[in-house]
C-alpha atoms as a PDB file:
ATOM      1  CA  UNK A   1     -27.012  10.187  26.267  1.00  0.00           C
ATOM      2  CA  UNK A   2     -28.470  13.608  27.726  1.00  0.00           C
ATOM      3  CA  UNK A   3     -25.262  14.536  28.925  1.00  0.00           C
ATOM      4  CA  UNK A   4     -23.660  13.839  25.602  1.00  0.00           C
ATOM      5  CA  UNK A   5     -26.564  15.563  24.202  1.00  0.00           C
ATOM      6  CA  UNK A   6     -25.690  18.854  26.291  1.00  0.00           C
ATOM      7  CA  UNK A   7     -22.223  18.664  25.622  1.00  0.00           C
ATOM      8  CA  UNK A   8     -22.532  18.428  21.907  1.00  0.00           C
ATOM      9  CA  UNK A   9     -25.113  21.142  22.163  1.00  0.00           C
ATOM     10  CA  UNK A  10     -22.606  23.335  24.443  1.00  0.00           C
ATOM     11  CA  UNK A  11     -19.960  23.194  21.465  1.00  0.00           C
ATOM     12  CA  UNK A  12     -22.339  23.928  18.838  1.00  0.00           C
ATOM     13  CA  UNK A  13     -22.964  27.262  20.461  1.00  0.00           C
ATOM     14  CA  UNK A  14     -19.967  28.169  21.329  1.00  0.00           C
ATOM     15  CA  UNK A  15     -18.922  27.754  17.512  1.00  0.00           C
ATOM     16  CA  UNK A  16     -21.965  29.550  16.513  1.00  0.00           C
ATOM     17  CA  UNK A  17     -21.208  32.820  19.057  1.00  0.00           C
ATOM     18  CA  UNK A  18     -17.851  33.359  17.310  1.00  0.00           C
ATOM     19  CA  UNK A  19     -20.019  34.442  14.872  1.00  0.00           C
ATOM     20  CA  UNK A  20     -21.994  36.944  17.094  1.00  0.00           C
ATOM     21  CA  UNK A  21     -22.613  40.577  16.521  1.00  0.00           C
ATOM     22  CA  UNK A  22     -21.145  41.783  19.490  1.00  0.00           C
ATOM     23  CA  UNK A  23     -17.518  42.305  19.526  1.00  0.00           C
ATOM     24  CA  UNK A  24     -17.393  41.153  23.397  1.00  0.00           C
ATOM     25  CA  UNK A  25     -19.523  37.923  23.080  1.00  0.00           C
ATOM     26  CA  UNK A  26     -16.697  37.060  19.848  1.00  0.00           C
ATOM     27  CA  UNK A  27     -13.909  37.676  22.076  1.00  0.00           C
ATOM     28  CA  UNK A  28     -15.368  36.176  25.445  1.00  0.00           C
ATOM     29  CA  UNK A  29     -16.313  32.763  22.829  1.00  0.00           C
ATOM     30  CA  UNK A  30     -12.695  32.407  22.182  1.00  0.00           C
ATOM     31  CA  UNK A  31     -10.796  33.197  25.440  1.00  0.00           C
ATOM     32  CA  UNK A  32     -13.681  30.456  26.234  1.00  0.00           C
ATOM     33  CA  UNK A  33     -11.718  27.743  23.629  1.00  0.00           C
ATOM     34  CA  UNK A  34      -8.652  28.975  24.433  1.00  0.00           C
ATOM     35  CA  UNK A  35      -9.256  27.692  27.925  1.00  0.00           C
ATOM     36  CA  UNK A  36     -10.686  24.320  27.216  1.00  0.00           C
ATOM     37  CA  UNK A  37      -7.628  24.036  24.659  1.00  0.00           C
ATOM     38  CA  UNK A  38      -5.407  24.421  27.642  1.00  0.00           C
ATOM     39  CA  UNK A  39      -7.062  21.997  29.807  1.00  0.00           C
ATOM     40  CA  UNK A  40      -7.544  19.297  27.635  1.00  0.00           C
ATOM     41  CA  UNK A  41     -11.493  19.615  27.174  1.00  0.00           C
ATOM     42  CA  UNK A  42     -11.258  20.151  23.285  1.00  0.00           C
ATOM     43  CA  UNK A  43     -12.412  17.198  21.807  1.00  0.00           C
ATOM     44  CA  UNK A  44     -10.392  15.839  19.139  1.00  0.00           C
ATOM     45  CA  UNK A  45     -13.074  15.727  16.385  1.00  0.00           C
ATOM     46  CA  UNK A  46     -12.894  19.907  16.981  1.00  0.00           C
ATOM     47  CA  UNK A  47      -9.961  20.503  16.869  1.00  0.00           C
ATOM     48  CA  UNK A  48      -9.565  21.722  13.613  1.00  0.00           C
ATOM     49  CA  UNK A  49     -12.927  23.398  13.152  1.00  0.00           C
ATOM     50  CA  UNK A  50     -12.031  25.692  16.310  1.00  0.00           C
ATOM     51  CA  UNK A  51      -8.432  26.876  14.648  1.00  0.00           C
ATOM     52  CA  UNK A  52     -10.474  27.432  11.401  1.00  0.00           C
ATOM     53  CA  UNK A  53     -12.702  29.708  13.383  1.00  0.00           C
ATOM     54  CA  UNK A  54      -9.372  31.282  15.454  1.00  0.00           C
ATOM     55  CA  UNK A  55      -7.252  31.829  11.976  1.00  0.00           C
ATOM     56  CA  UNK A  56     -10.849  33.253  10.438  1.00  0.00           C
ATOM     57  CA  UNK A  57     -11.029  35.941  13.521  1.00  0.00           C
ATOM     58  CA  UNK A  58      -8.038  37.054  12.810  1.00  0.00           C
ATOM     59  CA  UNK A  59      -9.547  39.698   9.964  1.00  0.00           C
ATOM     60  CA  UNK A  60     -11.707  40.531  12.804  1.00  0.00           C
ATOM     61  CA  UNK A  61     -12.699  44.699  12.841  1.00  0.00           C
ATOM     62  CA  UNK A  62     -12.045  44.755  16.731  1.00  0.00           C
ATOM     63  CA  UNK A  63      -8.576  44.946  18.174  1.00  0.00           C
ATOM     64  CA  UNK A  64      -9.522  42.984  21.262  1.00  0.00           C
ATOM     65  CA  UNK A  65     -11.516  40.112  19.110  1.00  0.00           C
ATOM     66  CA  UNK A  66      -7.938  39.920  16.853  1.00  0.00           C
ATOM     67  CA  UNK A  67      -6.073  39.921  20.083  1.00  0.00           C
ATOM     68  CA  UNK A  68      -8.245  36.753  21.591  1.00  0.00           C
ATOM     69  CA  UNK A  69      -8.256  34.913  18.196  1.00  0.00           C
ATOM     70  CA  UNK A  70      -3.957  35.043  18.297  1.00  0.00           C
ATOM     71  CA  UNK A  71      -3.738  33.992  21.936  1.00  0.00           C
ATOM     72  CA  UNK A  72      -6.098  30.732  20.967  1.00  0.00           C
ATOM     73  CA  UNK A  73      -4.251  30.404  17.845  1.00  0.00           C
ATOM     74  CA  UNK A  74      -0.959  30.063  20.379  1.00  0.00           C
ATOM     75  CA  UNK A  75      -2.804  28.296  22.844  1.00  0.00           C
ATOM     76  CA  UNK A  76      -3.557  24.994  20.853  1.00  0.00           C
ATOM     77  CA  UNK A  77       0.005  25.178  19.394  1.00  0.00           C
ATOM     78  CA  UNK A  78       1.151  24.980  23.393  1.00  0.00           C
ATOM     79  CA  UNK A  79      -1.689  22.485  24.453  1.00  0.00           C
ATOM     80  CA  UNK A  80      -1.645  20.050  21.030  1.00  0.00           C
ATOM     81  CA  UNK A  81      -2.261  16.727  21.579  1.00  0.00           C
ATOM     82  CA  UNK A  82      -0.280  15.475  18.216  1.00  0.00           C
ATOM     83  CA  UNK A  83       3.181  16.374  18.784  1.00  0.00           C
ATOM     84  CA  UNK A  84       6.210  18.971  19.932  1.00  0.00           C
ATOM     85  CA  UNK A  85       7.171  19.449  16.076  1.00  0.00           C
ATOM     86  CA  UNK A  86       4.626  20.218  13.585  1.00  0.00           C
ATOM     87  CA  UNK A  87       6.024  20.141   9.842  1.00  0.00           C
ATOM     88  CA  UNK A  88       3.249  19.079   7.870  1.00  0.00           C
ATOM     89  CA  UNK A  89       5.528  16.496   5.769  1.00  0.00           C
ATOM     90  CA  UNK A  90       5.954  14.423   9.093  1.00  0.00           C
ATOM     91  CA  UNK A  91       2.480  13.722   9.046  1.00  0.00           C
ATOM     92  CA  UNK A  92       2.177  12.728   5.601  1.00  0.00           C
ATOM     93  CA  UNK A  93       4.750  10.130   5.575  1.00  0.00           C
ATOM     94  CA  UNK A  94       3.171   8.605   8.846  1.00  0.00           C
ATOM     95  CA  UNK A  95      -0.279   8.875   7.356  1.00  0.00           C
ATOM     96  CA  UNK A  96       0.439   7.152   4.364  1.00  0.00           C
ATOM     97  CA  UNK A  97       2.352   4.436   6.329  1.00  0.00           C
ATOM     98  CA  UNK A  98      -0.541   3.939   8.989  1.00  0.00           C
ATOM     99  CA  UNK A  99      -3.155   3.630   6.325  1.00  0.00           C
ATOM    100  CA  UNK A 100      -1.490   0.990   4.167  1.00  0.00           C
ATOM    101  CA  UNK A 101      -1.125  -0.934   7.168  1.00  0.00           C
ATOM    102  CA  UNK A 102      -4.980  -0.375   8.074  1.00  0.00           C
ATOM    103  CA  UNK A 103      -5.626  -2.082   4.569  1.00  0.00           C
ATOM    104  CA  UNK A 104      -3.213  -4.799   5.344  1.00  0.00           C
ATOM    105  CA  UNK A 105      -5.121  -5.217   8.175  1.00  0.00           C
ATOM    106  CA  UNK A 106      -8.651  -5.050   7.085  1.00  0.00           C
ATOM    107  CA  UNK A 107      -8.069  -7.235   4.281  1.00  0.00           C
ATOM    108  CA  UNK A 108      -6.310 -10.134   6.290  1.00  0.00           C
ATOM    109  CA  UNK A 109      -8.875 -10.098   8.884  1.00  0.00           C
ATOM    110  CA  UNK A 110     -11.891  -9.646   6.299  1.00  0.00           C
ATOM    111  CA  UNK A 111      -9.900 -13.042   4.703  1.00  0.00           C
ATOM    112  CA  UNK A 112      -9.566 -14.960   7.649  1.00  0.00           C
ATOM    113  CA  UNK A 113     -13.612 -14.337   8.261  1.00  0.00           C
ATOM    114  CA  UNK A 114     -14.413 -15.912   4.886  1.00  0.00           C
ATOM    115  CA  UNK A 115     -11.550 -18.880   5.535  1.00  0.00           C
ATOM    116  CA  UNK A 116     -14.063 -19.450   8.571  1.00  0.00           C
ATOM    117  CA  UNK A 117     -17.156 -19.489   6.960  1.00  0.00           C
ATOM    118  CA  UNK A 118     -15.751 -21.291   4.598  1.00  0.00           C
ATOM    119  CA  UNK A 119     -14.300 -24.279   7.115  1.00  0.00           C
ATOM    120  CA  UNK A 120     -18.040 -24.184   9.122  1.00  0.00           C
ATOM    121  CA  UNK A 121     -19.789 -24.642   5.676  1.00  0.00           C
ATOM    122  CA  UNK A 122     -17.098 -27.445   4.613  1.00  0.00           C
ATOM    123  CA  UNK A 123     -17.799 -29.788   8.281  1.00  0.00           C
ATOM    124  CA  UNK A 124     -21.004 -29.093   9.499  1.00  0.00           C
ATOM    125  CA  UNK A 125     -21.524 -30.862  12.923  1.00  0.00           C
ATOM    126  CA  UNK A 126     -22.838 -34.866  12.226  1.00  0.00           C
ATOM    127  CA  UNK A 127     -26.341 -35.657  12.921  1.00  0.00           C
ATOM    128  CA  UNK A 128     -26.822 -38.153  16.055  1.00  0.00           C
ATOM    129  CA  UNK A 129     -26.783 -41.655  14.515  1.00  0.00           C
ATOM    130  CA  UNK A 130     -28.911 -42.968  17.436  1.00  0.00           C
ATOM    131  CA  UNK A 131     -31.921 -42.427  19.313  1.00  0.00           C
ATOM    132  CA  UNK A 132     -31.766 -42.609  22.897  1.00  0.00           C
ATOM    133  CA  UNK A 133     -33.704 -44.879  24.904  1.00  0.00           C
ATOM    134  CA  UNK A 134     -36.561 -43.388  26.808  1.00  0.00           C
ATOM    135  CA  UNK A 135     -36.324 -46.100  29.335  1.00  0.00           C
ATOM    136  CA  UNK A 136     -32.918 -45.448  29.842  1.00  0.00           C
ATOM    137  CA  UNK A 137     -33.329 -41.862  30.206  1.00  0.00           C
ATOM    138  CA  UNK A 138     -35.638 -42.773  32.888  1.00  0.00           C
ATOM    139  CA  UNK A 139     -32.789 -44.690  34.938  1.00  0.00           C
ATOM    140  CA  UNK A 140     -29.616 -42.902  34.959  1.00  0.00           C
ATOM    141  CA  UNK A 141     -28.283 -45.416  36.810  1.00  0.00           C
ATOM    142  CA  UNK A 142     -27.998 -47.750  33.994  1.00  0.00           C
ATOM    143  CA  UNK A 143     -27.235 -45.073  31.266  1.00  0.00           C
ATOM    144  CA  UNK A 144     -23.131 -44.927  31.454  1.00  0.00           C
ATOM    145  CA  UNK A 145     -21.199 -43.079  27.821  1.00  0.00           C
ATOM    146  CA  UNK A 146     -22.175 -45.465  25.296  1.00  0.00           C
ATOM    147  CA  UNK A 147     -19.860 -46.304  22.765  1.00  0.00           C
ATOM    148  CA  UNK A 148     -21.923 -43.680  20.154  1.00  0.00           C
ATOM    149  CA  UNK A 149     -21.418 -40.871  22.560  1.00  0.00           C
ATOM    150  CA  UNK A 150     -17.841 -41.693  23.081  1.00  0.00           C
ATOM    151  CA  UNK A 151     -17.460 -41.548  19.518  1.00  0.00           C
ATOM    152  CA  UNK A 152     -19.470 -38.341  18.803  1.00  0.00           C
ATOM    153  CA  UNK A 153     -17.041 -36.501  21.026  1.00  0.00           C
ATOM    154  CA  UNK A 154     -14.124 -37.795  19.637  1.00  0.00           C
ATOM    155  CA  UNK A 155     -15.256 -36.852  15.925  1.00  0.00           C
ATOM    156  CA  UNK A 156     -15.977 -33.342  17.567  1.00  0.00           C
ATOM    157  CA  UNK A 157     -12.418 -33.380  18.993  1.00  0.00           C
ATOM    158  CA  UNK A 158     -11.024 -33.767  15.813  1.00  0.00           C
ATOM    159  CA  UNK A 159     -13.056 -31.349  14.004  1.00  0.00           C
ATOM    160  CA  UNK A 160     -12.252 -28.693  16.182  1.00  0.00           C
ATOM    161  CA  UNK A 161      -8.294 -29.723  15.591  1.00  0.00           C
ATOM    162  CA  UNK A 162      -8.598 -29.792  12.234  1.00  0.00           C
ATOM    163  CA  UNK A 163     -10.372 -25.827  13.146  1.00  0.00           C
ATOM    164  CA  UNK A 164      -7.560 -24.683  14.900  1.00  0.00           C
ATOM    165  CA  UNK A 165      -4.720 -26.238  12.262  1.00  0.00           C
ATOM    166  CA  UNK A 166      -6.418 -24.344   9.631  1.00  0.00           C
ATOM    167  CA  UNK A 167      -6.613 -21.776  11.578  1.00  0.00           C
ATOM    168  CA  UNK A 168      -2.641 -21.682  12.312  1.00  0.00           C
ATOM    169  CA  UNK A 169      -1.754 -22.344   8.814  1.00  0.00           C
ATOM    170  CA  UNK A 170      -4.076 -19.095   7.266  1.00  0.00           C
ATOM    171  CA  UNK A 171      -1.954 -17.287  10.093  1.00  0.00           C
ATOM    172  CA  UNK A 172       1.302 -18.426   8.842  1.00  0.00           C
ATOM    173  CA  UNK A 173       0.990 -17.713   5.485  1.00  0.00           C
ATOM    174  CA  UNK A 174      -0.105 -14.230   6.300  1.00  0.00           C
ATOM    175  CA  UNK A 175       2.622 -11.323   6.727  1.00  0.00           C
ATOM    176  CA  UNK A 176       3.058 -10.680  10.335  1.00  0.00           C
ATOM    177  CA  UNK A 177       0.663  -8.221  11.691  1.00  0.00           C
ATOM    178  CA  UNK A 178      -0.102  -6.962  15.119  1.00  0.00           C
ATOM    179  CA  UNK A 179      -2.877  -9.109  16.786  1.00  0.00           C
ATOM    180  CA  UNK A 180      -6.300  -8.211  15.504  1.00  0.00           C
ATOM    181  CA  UNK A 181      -7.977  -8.235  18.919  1.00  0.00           C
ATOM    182  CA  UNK A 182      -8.869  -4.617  18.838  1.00  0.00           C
ATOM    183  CA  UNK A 183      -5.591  -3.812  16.449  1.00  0.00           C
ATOM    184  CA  UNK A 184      -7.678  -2.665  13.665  1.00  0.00           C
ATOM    185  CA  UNK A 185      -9.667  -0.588  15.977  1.00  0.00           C
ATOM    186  CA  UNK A 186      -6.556   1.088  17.295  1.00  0.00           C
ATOM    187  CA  UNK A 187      -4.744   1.696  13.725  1.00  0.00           C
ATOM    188  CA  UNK A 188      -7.759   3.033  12.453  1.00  0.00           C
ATOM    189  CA  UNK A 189      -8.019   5.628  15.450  1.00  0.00           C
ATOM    190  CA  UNK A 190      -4.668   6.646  15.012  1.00  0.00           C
ATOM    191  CA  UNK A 191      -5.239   7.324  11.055  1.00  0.00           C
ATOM    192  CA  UNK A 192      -7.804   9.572  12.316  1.00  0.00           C
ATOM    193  CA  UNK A 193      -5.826  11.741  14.864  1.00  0.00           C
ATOM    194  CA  UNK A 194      -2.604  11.790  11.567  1.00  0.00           C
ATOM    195  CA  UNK A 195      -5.391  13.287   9.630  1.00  0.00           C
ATOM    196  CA  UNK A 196      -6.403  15.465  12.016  1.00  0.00           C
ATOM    197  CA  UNK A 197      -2.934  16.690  12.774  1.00  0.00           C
ATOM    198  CA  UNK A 198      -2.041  17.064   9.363  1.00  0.00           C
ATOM    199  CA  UNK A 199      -5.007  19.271   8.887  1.00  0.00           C
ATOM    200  CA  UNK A 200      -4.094  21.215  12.041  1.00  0.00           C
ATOM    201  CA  UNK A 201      -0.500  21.993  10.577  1.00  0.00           C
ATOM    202  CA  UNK A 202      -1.355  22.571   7.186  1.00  0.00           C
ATOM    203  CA  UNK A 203      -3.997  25.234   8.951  1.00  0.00           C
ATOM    204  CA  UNK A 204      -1.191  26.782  10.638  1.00  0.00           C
ATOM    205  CA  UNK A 205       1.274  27.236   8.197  1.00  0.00           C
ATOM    206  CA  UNK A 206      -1.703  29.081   5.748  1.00  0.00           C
ATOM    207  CA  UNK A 207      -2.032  31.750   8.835  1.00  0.00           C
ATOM    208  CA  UNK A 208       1.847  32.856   8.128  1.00  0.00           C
ATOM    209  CA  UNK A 209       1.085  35.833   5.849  1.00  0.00           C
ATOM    210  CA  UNK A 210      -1.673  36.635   7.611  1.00  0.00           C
ATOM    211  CA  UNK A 211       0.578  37.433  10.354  1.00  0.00           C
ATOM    212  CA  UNK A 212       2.882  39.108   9.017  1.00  0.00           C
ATOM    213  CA  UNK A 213       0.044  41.287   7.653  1.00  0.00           C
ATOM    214  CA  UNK A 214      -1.029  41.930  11.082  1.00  0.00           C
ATOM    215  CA  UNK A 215       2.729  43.196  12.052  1.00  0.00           C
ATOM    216  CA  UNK A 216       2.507  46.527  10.266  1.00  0.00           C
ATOM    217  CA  UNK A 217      -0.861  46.805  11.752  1.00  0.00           C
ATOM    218  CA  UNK A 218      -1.361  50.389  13.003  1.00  0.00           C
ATOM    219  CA  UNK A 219      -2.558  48.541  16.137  1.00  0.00           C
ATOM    220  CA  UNK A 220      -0.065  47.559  19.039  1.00  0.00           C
ATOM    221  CA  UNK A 221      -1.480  44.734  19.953  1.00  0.00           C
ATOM    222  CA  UNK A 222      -1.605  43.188  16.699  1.00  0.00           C
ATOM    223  CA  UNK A 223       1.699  43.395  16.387  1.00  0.00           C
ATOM    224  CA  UNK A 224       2.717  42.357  19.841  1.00  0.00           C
ATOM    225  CA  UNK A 225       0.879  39.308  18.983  1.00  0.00           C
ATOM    226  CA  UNK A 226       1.394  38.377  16.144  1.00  0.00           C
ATOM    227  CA  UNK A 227       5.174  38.260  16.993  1.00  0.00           C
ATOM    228  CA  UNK A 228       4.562  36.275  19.973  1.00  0.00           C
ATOM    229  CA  UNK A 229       2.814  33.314  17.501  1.00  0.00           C
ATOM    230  CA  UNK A 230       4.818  33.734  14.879  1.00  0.00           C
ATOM    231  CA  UNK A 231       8.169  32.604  17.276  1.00  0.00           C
ATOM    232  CA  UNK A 232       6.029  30.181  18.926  1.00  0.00           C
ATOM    233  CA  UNK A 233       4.926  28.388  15.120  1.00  0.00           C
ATOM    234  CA  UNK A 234       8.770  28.625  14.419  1.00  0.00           C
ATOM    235  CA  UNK A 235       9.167  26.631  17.803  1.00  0.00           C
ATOM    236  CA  UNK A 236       6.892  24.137  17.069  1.00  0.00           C
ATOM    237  CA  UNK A 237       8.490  23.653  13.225  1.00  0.00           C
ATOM    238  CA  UNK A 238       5.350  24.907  11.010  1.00  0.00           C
ATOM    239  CA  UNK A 239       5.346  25.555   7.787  1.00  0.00           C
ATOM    240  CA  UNK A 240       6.623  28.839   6.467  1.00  0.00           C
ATOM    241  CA  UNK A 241       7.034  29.899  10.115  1.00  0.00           C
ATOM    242  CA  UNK A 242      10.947  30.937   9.210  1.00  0.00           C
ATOM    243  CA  UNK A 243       9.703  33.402   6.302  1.00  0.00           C
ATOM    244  CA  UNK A 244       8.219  35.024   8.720  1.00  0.00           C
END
């Protein structure tokens, strides 16, 4: 927890100093993403928030700050974790297929929880129909399965098949899913990174006439630049990356 703590804390400042005064600290901040970007120590949950902060640097008054914000910009193209082609309408079609099959999911797994509680309330386990003898608990040598106990387990037996038909019958009436042993879990962690990608390429496309802004810049470097990520959008099949 304190290191998670720290880290948290780490990437809260570091998205606060892109904010700083000083033109170095800005630029230092997001050379300082760009790196963890290329070695895969961006978490996931950021990664839009630090190309909203790249693609809002890129107004920035200082050449150098501009310069930093295009090579981070590039940088998480390079280093994305979501895929070698980025056209937003790739995304949306797998999103929208991933999340109807999340509901599928969650709604045959929230029915087979009430078919359980359902079956438990229906046979509750019978009551023992006999006392036991204290003076036969007192000599186990003369307490062999009586007939009662013999019976109790066989009426447990076939409670528990009766479970497990039930059980196999809900399943076969429902359309064929993955297992549910952690496949909810997994589906829903994968709607997350779609949305998360689609938010990333959407973000990109929106920085197109920006860019091409920046290429009549009276400034070298901006237009060095913003060449250099406008070829490597077209690359990587964003949006509107061909107008420019």
């Amino acid at each position: 927890a304190p290191l998670l703590r720290s880290k948290q804390g780490f990437l809260d400042l570091l998205v606060e100093r892109v904010h700083d005064t000083s033109a170095f600290t800005r630029a230092r901040v997001l050379q300082t993403w760009s790196s963890l970007a290329e070695k895969k120590a961006l978490p996931l949950s950021h990664w839009t928030v630090v190309a909203d902060l790249g693609i809002g640097r890129l107004g920035d008054k200082t050449a150098s700050v501009r310069k930093a914000a295009m090579n981070l910009l590039a940088t998480m193209l390079g280093f994305n974790p979501f895929a070698s082609q980025l056209p937003s309408a790739a995304f949306v079609q797998s999103l929208r297929e991933y999340e109807v099959k999340l509901k599928t999911m969650e709604d045959t797994k929230n029915s087979g929880d009430e078919a359980t509680a359902e079956d438990d309330d229906a046979n509750p386990p019978s009551p023992s129909q006999a006392p036991v003898d204290e003076e036969e608990d007192t000599q186990p040598s003369q307490c062999p399965l009586t007939q009662h106990t013999i019976g109790d387990e066989a009426e447990r037996d076939e409670d528990e098949a009766g479970d497990e038909a039930g059980d196999k019958t809900a399943a076969a009436a429902a359309p064929p899913l993955p297992e549910l042993d952690g496949g909810v879990e997994a589906v829903r962690t994968m709607v997350a990174a779609l949305k998360t990608a689609l938010g990333f390429s959407v973000q990109m496309g929106g920085t197109v006439g920006v860019l091409c802004g920046l290429l009549a810049s009276a400034t070298p470097s901006d237009a060095i630049e913003a060449t250099g990520l406008l070829v490597r959008m077209r690359q990587f099949g964003v949006d509107s990356a061909e107008e420019g």
